[in-house]
PDB file of N, CA and C in Angstrom:
ATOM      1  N   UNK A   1      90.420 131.994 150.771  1.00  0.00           N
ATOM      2  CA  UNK A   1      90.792 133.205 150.064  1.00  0.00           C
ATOM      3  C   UNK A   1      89.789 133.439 148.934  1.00  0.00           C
ATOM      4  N   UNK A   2      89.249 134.506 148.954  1.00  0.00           N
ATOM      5  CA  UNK A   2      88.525 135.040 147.842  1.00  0.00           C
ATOM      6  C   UNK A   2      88.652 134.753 146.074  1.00  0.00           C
ATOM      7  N   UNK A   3      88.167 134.296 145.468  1.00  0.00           N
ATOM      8  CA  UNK A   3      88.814 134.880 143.917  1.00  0.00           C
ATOM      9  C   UNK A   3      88.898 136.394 143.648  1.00  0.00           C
ATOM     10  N   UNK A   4      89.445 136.691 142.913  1.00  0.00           N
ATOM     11  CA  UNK A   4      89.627 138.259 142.205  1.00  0.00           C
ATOM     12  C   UNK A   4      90.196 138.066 141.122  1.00  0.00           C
ATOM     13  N   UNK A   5      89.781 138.709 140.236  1.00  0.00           N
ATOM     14  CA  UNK A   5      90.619 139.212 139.051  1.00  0.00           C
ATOM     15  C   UNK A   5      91.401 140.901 138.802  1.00  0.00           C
ATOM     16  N   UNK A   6      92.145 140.617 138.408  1.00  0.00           N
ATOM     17  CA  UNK A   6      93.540 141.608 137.848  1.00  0.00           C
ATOM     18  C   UNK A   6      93.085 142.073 136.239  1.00  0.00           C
ATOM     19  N   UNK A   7      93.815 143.247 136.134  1.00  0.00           N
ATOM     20  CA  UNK A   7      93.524 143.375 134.600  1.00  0.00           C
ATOM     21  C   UNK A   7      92.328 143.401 134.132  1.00  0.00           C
ATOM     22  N   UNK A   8      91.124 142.765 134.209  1.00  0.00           N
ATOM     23  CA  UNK A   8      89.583 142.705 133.576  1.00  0.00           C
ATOM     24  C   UNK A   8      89.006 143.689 133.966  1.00  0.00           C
ATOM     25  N   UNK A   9      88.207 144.122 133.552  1.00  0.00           N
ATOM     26  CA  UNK A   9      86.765 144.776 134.405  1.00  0.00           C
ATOM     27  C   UNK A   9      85.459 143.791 134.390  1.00  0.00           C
ATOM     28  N   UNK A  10      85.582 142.946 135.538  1.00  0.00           N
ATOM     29  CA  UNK A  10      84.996 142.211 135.853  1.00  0.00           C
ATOM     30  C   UNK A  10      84.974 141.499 137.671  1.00  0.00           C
ATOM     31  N   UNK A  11      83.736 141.193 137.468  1.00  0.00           N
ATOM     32  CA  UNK A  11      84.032 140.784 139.515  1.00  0.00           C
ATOM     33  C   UNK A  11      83.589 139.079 139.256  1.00  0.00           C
ATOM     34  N   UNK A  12      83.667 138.380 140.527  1.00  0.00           N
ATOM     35  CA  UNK A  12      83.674 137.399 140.154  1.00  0.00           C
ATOM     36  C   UNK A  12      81.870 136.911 140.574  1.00  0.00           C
ATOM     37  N   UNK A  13      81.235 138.266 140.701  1.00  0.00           N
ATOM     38  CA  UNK A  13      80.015 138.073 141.321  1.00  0.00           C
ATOM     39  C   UNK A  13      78.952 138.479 139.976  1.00  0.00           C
ATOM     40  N   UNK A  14      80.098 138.827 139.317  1.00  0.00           N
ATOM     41  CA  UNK A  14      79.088 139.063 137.875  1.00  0.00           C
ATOM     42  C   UNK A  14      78.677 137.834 137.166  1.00  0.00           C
ATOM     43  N   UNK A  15      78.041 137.415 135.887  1.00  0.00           N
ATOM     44  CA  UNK A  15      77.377 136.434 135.354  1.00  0.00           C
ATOM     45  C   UNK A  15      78.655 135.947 134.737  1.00  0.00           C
ATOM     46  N   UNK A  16      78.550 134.653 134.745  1.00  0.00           N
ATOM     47  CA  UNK A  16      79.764 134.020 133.663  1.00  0.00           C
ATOM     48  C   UNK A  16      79.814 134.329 132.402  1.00  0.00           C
ATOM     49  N   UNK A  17      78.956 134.524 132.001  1.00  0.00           N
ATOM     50  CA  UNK A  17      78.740 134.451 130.515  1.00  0.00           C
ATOM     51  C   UNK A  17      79.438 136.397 130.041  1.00  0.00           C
ATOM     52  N   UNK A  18      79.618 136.825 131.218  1.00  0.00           N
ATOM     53  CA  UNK A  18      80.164 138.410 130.775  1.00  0.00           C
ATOM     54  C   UNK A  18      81.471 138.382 131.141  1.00  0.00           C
ATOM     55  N   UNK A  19      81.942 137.069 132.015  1.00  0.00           N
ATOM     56  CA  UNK A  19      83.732 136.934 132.059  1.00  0.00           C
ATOM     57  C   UNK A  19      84.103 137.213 130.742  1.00  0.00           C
ATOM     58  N   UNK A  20      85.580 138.043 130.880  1.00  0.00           N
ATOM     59  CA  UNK A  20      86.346 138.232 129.714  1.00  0.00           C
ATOM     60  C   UNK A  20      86.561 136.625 129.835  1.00  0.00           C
ATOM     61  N   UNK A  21      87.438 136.315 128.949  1.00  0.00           N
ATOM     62  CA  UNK A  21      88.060 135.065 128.610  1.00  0.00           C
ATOM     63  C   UNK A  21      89.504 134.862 129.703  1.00  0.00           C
ATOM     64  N   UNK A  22      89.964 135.725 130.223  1.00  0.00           N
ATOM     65  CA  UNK A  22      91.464 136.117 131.365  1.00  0.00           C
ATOM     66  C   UNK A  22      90.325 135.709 132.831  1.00  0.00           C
ATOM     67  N   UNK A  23      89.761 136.040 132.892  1.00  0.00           N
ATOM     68  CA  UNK A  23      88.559 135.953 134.393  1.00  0.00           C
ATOM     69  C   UNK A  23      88.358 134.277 134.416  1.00  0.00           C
ATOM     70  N   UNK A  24      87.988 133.930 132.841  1.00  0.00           N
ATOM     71  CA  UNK A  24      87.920 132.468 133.810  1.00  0.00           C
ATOM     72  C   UNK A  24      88.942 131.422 133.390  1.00  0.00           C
ATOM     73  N   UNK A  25      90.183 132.074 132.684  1.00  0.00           N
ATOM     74  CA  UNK A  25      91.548 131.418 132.863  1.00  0.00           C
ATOM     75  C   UNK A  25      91.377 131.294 134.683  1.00  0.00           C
ATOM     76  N   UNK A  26      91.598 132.973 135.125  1.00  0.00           N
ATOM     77  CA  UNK A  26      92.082 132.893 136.719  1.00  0.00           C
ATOM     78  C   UNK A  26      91.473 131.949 137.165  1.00  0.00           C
ATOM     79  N   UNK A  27      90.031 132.143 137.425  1.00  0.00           N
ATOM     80  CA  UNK A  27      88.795 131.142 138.001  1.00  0.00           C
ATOM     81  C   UNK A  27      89.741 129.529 138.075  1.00  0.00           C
ATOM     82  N   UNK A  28      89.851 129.280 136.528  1.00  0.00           N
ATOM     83  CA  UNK A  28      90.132 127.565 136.833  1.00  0.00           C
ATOM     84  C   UNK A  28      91.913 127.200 137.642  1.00  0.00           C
ATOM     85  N   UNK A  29      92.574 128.330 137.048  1.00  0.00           N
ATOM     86  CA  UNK A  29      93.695 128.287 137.012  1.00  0.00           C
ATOM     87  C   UNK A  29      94.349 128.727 139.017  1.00  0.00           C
ATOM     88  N   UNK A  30      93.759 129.836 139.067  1.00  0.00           N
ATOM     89  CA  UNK A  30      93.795 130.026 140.332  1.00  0.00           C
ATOM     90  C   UNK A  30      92.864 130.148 141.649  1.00  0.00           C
ATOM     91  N   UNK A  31      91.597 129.810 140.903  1.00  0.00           N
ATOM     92  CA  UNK A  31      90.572 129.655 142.410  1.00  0.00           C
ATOM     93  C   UNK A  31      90.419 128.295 142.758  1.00  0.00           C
ATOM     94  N   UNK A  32      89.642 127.876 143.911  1.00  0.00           N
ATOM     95  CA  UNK A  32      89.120 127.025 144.440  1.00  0.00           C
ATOM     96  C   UNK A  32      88.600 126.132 143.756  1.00  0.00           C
ATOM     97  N   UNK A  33      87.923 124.826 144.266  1.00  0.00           N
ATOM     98  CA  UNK A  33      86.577 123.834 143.547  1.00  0.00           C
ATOM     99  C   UNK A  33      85.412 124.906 143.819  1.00  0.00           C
ATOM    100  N   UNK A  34      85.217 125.305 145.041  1.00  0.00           N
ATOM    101  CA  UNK A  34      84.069 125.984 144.838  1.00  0.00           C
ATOM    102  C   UNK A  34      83.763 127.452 143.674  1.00  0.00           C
ATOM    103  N   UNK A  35      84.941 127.802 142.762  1.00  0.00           N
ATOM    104  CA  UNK A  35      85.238 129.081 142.594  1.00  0.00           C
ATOM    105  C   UNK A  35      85.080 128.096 141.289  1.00  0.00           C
ATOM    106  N   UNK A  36      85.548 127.215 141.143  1.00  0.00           N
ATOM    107  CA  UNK A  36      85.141 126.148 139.692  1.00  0.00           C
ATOM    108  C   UNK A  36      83.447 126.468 139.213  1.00  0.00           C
ATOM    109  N   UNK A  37      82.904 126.148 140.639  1.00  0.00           N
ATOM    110  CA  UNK A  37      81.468 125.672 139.948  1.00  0.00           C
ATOM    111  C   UNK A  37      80.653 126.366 139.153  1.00  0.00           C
ATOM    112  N   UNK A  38      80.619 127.957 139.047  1.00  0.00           N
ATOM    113  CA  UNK A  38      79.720 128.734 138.626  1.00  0.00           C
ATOM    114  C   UNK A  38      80.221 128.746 136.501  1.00  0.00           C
ATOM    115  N   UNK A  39      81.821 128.489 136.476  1.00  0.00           N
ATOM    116  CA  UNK A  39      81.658 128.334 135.642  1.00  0.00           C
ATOM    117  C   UNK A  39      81.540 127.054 135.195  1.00  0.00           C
ATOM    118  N   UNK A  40      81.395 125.420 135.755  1.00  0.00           N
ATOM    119  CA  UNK A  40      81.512 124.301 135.110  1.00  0.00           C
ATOM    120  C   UNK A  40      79.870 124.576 134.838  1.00  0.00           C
ATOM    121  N   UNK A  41      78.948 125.026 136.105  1.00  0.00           N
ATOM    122  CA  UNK A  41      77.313 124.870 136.133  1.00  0.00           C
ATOM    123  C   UNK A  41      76.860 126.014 134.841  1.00  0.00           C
ATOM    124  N   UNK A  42      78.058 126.596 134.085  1.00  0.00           N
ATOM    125  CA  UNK A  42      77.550 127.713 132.752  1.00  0.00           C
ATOM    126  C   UNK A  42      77.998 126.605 131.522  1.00  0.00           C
ATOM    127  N   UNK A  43      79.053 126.071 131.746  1.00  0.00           N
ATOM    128  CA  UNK A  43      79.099 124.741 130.682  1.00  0.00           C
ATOM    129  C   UNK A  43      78.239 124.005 130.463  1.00  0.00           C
ATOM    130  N   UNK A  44      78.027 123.147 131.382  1.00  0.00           N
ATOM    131  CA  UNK A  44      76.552 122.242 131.799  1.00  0.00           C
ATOM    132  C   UNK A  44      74.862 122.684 130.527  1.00  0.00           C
ATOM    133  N   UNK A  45      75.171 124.664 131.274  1.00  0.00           N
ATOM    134  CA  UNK A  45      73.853 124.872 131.512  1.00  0.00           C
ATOM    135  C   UNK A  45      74.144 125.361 129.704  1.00  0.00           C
ATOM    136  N   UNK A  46      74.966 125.595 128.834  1.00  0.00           N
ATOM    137  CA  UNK A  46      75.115 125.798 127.579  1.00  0.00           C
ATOM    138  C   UNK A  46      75.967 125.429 127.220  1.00  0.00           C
ATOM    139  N   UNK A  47      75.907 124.371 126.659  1.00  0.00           N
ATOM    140  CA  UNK A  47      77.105 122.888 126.299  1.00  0.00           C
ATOM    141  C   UNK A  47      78.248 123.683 124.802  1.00  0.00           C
ATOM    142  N   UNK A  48      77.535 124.466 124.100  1.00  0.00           N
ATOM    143  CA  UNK A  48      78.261 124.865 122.919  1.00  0.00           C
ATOM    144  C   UNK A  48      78.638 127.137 123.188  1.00  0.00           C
ATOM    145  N   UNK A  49      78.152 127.375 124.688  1.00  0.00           N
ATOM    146  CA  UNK A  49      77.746 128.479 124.191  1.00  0.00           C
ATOM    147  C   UNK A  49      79.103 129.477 124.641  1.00  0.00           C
ATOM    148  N   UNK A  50      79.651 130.376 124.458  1.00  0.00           N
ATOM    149  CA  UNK A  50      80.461 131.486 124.681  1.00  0.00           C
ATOM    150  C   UNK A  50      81.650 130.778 125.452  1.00  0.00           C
ATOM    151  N   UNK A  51      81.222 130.474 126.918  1.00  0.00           N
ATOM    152  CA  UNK A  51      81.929 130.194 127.977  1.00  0.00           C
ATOM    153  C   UNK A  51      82.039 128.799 127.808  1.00  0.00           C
ATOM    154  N   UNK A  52      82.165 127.328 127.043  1.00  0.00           N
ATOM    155  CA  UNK A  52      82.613 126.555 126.751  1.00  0.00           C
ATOM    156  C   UNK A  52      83.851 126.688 125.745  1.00  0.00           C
ATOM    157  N   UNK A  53      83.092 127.646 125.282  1.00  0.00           N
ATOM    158  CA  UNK A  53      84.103 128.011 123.680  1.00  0.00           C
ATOM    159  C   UNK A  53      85.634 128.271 124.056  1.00  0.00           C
ATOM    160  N   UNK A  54      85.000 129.318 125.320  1.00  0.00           N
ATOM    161  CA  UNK A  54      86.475 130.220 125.739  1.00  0.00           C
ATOM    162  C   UNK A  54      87.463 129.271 126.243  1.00  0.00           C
ATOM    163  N   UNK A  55      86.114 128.414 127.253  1.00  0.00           N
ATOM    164  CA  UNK A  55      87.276 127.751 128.107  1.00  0.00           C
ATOM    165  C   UNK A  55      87.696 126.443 127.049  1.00  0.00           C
ATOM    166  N   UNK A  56      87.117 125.575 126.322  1.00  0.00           N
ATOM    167  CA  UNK A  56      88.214 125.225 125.295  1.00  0.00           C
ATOM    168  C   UNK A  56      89.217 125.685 124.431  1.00  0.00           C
ATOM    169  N   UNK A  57      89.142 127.044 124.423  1.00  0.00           N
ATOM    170  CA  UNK A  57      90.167 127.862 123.572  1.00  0.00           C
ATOM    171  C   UNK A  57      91.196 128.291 124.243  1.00  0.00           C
ATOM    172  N   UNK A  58      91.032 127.869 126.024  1.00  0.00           N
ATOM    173  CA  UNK A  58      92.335 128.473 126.382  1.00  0.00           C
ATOM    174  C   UNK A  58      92.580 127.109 127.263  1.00  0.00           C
ATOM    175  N   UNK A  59      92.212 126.350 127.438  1.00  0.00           N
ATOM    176  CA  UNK A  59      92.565 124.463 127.755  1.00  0.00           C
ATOM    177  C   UNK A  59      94.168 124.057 126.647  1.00  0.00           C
ATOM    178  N   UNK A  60      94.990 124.231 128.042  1.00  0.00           N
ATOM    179  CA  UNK A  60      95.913 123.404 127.553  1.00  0.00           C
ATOM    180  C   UNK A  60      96.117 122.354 127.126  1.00  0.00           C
ATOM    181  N   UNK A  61      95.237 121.096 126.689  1.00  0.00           N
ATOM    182  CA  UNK A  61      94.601 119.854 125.874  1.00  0.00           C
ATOM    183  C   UNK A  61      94.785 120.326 124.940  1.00  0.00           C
ATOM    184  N   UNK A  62      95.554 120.021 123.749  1.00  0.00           N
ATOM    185  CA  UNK A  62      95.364 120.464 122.120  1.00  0.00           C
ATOM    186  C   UNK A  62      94.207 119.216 121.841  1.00  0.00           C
ATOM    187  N   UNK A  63      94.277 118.042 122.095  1.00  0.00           N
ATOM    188  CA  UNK A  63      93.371 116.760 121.899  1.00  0.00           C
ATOM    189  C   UNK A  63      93.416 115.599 122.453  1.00  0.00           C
ATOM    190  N   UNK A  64      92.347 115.281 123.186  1.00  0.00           N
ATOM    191  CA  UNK A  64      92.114 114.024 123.546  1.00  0.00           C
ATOM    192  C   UNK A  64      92.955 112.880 122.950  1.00  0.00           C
ATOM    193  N   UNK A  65      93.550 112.349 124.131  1.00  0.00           N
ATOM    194  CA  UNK A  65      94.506 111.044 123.825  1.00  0.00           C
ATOM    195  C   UNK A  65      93.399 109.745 124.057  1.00  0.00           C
ATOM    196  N   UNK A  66      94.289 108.823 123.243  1.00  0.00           N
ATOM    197  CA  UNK A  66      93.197 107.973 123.071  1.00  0.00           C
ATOM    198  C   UNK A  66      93.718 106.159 122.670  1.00  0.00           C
TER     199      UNK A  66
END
């Protein structure tokens, strides 16, 4: 099954870094591993930048147990 997003104006063929912050909730929340990668390979590829930010800001983890 495809990903898609609802609500955004966004496709999932656009750049990660222009996902609203709801686009790559769906992405992790409701796509695939393969539907994972484009945004884990935008983490990777900018460890502090936009799309880490987001996706730690909406990571149900408040903090690392330890």
């Amino acid at each position: 099954m495809a990903l898609w997003f609802r609500n955004v104006v966004a496709s999932p063929q656009d750049d990660v870094p222009t996902w609203p912050c709801e686009a790559l909730v769906t992405a992790i929340d409701r796509g695939l591993v393969g539907d994972w990668r484009p945004v884990f390979d935008e983490i990777r590829r900018a460890l502090w930048g936009s799309v880490a930010g987001a996706s730690s800001d909406t990571s149900p983890i408040e903090s690392p147990m330890g």
